[in-house]
Protein backbone atom coordinates (compact mmCIF):
# COMPACT_ATOMS: atom_id res chain seq x y z
CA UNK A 1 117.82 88.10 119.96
CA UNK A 2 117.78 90.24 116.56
CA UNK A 3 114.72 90.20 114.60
CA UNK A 4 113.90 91.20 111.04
CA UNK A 5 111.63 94.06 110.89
CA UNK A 6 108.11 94.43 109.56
CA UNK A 7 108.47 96.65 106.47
CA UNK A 8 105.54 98.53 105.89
CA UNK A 9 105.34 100.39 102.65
CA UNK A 10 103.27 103.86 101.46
CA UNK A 11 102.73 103.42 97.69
CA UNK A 12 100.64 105.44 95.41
CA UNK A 13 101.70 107.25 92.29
CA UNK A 14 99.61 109.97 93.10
CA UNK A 15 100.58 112.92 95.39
CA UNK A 16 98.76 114.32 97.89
CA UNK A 17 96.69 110.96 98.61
CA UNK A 18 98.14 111.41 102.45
CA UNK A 19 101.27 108.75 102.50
CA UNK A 20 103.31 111.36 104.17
CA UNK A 21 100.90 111.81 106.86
CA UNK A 22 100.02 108.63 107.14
CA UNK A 23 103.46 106.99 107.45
CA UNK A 24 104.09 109.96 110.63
CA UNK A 25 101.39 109.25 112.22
CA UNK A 26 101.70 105.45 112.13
CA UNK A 27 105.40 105.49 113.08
CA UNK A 28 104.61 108.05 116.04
CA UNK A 29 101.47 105.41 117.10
CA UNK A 30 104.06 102.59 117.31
CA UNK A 31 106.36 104.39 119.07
CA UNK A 32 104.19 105.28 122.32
CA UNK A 33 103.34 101.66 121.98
CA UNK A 34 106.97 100.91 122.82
CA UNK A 35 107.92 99.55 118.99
CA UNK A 36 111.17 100.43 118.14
CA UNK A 37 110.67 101.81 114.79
CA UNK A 38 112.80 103.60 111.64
CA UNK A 39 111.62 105.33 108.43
CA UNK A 40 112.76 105.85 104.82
CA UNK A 41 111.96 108.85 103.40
CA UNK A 42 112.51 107.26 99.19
CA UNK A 43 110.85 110.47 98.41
CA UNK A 44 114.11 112.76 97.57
CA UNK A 45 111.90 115.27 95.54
CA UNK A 46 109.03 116.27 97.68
CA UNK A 47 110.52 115.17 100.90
CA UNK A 48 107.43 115.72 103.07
CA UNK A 49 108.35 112.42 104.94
CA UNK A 50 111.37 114.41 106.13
CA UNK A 51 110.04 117.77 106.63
CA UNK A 52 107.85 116.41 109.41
CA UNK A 53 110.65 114.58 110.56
CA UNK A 54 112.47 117.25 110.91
CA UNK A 55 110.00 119.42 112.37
CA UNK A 56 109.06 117.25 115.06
CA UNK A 57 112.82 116.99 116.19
CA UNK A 58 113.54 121.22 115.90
CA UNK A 59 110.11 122.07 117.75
CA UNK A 60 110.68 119.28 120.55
CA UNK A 61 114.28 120.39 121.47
CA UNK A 62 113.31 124.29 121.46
CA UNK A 63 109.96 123.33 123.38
CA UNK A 64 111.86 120.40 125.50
CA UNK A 65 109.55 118.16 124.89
CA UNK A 66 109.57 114.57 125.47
CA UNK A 67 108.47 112.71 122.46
CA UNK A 68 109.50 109.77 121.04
CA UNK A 69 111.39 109.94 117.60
CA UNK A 70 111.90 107.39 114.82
CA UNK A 71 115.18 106.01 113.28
CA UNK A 72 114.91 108.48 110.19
CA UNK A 73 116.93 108.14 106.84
CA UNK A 74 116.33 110.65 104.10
CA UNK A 75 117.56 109.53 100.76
CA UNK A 76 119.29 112.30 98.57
CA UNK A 77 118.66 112.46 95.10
CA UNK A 78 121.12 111.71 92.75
CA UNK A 79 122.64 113.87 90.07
CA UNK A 80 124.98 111.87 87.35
CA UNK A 81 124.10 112.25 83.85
CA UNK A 82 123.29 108.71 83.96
CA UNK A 83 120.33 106.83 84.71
CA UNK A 84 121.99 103.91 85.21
CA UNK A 85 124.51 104.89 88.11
CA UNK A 86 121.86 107.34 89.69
CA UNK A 87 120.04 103.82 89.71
CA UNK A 88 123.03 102.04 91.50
CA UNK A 89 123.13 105.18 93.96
CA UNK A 90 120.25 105.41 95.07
CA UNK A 91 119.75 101.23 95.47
CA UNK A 92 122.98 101.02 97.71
CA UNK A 93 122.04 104.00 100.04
CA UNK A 94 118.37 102.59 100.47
CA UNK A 95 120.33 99.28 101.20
CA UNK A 96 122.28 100.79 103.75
CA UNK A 97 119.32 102.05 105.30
CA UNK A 98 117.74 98.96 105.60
CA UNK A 99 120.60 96.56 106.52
CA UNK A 100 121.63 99.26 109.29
CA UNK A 101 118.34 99.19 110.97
CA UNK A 102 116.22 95.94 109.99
CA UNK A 103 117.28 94.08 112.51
CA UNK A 104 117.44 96.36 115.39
CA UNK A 105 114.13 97.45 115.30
CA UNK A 106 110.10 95.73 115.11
CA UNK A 107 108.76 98.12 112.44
CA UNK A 108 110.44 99.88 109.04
CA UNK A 109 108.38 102.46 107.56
CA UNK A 110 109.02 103.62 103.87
CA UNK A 111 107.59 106.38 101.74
CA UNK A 112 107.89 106.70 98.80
CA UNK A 113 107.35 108.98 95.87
CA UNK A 114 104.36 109.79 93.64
CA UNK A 115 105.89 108.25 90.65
CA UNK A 116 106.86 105.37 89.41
CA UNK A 117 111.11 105.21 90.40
CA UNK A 118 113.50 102.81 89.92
CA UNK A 119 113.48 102.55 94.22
CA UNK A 120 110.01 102.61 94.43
CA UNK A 121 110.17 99.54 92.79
CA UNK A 122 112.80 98.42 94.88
CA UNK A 123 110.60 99.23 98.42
CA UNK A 124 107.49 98.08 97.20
CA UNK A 125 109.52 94.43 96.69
CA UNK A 126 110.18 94.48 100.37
CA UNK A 127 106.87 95.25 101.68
CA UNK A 128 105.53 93.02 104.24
CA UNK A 129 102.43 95.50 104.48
CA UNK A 130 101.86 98.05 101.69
CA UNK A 131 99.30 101.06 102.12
CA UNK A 132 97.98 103.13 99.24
CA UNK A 133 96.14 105.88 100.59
CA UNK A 134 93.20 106.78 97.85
CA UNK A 135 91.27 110.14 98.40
CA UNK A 136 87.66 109.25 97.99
CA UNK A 137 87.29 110.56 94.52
CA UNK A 138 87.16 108.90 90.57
CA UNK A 139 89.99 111.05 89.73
CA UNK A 140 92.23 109.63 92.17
CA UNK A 141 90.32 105.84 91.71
CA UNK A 142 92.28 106.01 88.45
CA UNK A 143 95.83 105.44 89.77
CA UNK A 144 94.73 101.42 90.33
CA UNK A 145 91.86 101.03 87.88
CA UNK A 146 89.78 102.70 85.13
CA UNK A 147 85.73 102.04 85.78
CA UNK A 148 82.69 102.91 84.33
CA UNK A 149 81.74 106.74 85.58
CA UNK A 150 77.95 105.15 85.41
CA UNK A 151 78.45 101.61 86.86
CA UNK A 152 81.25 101.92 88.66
CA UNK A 153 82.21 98.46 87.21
CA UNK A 154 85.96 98.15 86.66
CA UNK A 155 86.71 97.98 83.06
CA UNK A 156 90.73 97.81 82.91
CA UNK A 157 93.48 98.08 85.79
CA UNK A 158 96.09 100.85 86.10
CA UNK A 159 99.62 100.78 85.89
CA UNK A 160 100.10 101.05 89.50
CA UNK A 161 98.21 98.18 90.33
CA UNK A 162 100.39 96.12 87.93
CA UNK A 163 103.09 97.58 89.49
CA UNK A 164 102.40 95.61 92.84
CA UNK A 165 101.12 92.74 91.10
CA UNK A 166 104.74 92.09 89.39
CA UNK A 167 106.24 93.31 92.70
CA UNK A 168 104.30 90.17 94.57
CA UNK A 169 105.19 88.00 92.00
CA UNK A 170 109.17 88.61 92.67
CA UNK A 171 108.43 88.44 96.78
CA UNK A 172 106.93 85.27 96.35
CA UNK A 173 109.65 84.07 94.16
CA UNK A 174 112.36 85.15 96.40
CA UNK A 175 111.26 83.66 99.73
CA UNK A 176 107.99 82.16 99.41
CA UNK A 177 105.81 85.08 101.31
CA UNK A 178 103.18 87.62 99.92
CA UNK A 179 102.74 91.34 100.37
CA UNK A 180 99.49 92.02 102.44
CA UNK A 181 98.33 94.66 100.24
CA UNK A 182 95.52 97.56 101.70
CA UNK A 183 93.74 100.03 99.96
CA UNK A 184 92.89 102.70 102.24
CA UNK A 185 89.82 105.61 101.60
CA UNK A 186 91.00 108.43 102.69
CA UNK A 187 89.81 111.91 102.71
CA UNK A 188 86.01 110.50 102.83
CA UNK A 189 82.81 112.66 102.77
CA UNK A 190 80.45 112.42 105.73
CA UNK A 191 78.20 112.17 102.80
CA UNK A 192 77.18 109.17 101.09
CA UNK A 193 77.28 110.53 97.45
CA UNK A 194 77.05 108.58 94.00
CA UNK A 195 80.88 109.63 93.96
CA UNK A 196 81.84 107.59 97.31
CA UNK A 197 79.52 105.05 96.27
CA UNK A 198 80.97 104.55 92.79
CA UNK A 199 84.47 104.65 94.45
CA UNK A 200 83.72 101.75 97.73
CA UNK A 201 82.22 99.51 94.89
CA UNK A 202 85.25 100.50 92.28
CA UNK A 203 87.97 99.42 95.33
CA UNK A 204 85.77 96.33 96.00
CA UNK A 205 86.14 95.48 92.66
CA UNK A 206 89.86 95.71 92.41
CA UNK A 207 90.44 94.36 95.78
CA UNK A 208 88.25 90.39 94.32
CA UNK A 209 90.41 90.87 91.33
CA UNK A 210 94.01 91.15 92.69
CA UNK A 211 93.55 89.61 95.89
CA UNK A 212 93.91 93.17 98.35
CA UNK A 213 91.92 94.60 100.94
CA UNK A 214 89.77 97.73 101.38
CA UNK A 215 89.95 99.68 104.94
CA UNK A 216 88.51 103.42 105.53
CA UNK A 217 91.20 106.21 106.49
CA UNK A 218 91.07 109.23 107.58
CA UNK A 219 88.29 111.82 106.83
CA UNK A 220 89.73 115.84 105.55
CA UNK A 221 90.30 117.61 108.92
CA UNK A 222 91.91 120.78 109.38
CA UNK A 223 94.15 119.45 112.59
CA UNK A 224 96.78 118.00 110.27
CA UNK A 225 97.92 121.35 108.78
CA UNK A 226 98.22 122.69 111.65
CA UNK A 227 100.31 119.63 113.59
CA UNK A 228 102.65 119.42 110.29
CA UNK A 229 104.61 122.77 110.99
CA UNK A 230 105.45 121.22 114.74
CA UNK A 231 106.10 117.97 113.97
CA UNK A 232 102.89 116.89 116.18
CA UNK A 233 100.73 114.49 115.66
CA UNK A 234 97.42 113.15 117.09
CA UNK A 235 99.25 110.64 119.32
CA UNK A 236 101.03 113.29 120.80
CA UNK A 237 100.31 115.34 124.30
CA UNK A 238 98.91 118.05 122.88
CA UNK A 239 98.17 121.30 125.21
CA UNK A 240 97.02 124.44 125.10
CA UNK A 241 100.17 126.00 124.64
CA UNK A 242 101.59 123.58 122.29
CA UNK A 243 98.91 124.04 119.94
CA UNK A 244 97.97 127.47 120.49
CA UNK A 245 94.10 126.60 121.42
CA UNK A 246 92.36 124.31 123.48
CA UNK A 247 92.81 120.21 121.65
CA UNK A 248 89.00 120.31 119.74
CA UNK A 249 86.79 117.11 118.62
CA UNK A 250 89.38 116.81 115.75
CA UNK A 251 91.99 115.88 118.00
CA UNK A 252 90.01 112.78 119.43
CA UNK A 253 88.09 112.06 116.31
CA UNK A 254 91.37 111.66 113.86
CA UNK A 255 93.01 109.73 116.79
CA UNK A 256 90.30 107.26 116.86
CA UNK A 257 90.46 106.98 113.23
CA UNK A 258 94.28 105.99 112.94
CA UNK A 259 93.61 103.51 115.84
CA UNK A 260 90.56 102.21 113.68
CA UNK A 261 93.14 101.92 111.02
CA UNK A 262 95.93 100.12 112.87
CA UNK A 263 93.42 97.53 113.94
CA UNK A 264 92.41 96.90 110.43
CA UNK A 265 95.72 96.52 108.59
CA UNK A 266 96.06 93.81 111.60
CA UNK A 267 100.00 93.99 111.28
CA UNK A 268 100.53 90.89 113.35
CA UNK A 269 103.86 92.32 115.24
CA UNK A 270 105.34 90.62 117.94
CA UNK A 271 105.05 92.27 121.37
CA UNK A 272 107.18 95.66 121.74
CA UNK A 273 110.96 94.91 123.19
CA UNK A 274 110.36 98.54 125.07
CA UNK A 275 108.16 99.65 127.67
CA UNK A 276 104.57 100.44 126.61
CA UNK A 277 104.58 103.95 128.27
CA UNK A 278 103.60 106.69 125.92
CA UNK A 279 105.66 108.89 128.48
CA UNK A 280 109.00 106.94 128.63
CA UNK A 281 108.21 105.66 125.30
CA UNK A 282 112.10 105.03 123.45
CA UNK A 283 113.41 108.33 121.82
CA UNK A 284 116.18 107.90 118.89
CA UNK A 285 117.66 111.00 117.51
CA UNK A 286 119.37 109.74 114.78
CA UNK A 287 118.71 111.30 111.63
CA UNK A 288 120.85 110.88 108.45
CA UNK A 289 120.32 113.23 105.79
CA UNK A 290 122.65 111.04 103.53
CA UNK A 291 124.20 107.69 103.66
CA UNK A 292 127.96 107.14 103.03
C-alpha cells in the first residue's frame, strides 16, 4: 500500500550552520535502517546537498562499495529575465520531485538555501519536521531572534522565525496539521561559556514563544571534512583504507551524536518496508540533475 512520506525540512537563512551535513547524514542513518528515503537539493546556488551526493555515488562505484544511496533530485537554477516565470520553474520541477517520489518512499529530505527563496518558502510549507541547525554563537542566534548581549532575554524575533510562523499558519490551514519545528545547537563548545549560556537561554526563549523545540547537535569535529570529499559519512563502514587512517574517537563520538539527535526529533515513522540490515540496506541510483 502507498504511503505519503515524512517530509523533513533543513531551514536556516544562514550558511554554513551544517544543513548540508546534516540532511546527509540523516538520510544515510535512515537508509541502513531500511527507510526508503529521497532528497531535494532546493539549494541550486551552493549545491553542497548535491556535491556529497555526488561524491558518495563516484567514490562508491570506483571503490565498489556497497552503500546505500538516496533518491536524489538536484534542482537547477533558473535563468529568465523574469522573476515571475523563474518562480513558476522552479515550483513545477520541485513538484515533480515530490509527486514522483512521495509516495514511494517513508522519508523526503529537503535542503534548502541560505536565503530567503521563493521555494524555500514553498518546502518549508510542506514540512512535517523542520530542522534549523544554529552554530552555538550570538551571531548566528540572530537569524531567529535579536536578544540582549547582557541578559540574553529576547527582545524582538527575526525574519526567519516569522518565516515559519506564516509557513505553519498556511499548513494548518490547508489540512489541519502543524510543522514540528526543532532548533538544533550545533557546533557547541565543550565549554560552558557566557556565550553558550546566553545562546541555550536565547533558544529557550524563542522556543516558549513560538511553540518549537530545542535539541543539541553536533559538536565542530574535524571527521566531517574529511568524509565530505568521499561521500562518507559516520554511518558508514569506514576502514583503514577507506579513510586513509585508522576510524579515531571522532568516528564513534559524532555517530553517537546523530543517533542522540534522531531520538530527539522523535520522527514518529512507521516501521521500514525494507530489511533493517545496514549491509543489504536498499541502494537507489537514481540521480536527476534536472527535471523535465
Amino acid at each position: 500500500m502507498k504511503r505519503n512520506a515524512h517530509v523533513i525540512v533543513l531551514g536556516n537563512e544562514k550558511g554554513g550552520s551544517g544543513k548540508s551535513t546534516t540532511a546527509v547524514h540523516l538520510a544515510i542513518q535512515l537508509l541502513h535502517e531500511g527507510y526508503r528515503v529521497a532528497t531535494i537539493d532546493a539549494d541550486s546556488r551552493q549545491q553542497t546537498f548535491t556535491a556529497y551526493i555526488r561524491n558518495r555515488r563516484e567514490w562508491a562505484q570506483a571503490h565498489g562499495l556497497e552503500v546505500p544511496h538516496p533518491i536524489h533530485f538536484h534542482l537547477p537554477r533558473m535563468r529568465e529575465d523574469s522573476i515571475a516565470l523563474n518562480n513558476r520553474m522552479e515550483f513545477e520541477r520541485f513538484r515533480q520531485a515530490v509527486a514522483e517520489v512521495e509516495s514511494e518512499v517513508e522519508v523526503l529530505i529537503i535542503d534548502t538555501p541560505g536565503f530567503d527563496t521563493h521555494l524555500t518558502r514553498i518546502a518549508h510549507s510542506l514540512a512535517d519536521t523542520l530542522i534549523t541547525p544554529i552554530n552555538d554563537s550570538l551571531i548566528d542566534l540572530d537569524v531567529v531572534a535579536r536578544v540582549d548581549p547582557a541578559t540574553g532575554r529576547v527582545l524582538e524575533l527575526s525574519h526567519y522565525t516569522r518565516l515559519v510562523q506564516k509557513a505553519r499558519r498556511e499548513r494548518l490551514a490547508i489540512d489541519g496539521r502543524t510543522i514540528d519545528w526543532v532548533l538544533v545547537r550545533n557546533r557547541m563548545s565543550t565549554l560552558n561559556s557566557r556565550n553558550a549560556i546566553l545562546v541555550q537561554a536565547g533558544l529557550e526563549q524563542v522556543a516558549e514563544r513560538v511553540g518549537c523545540r530545542v535539541a543539541d547537535g553536533i559538536a565542530e569535529r574535524v571527521i566531517f571534512r574529511s568524509l565530505f570529499p568521499i561521500g562518507m559519512t559516520v554511518f558508514d563502514p569506514l576502514d583503514e583504507a577507506m579513510l586513509g587512517g585508522m576510524p579515531t574517537m571522532s568516528h564513534v563520538g559524532a555517530r553517537q551524536e546523530y543517533r542522540q539527535l534522531m531520538d530527539a526529533l522523535n520522527l514518529r515513522l512507521a516501521p521500514p518496508a525494507t530489511a533493517t540490515a545496514a549491509s543489504g540496506a536498499p541502494s537507489s541510483h537514481k540521480f536527476a540533475d534536472t527535471l523535465v
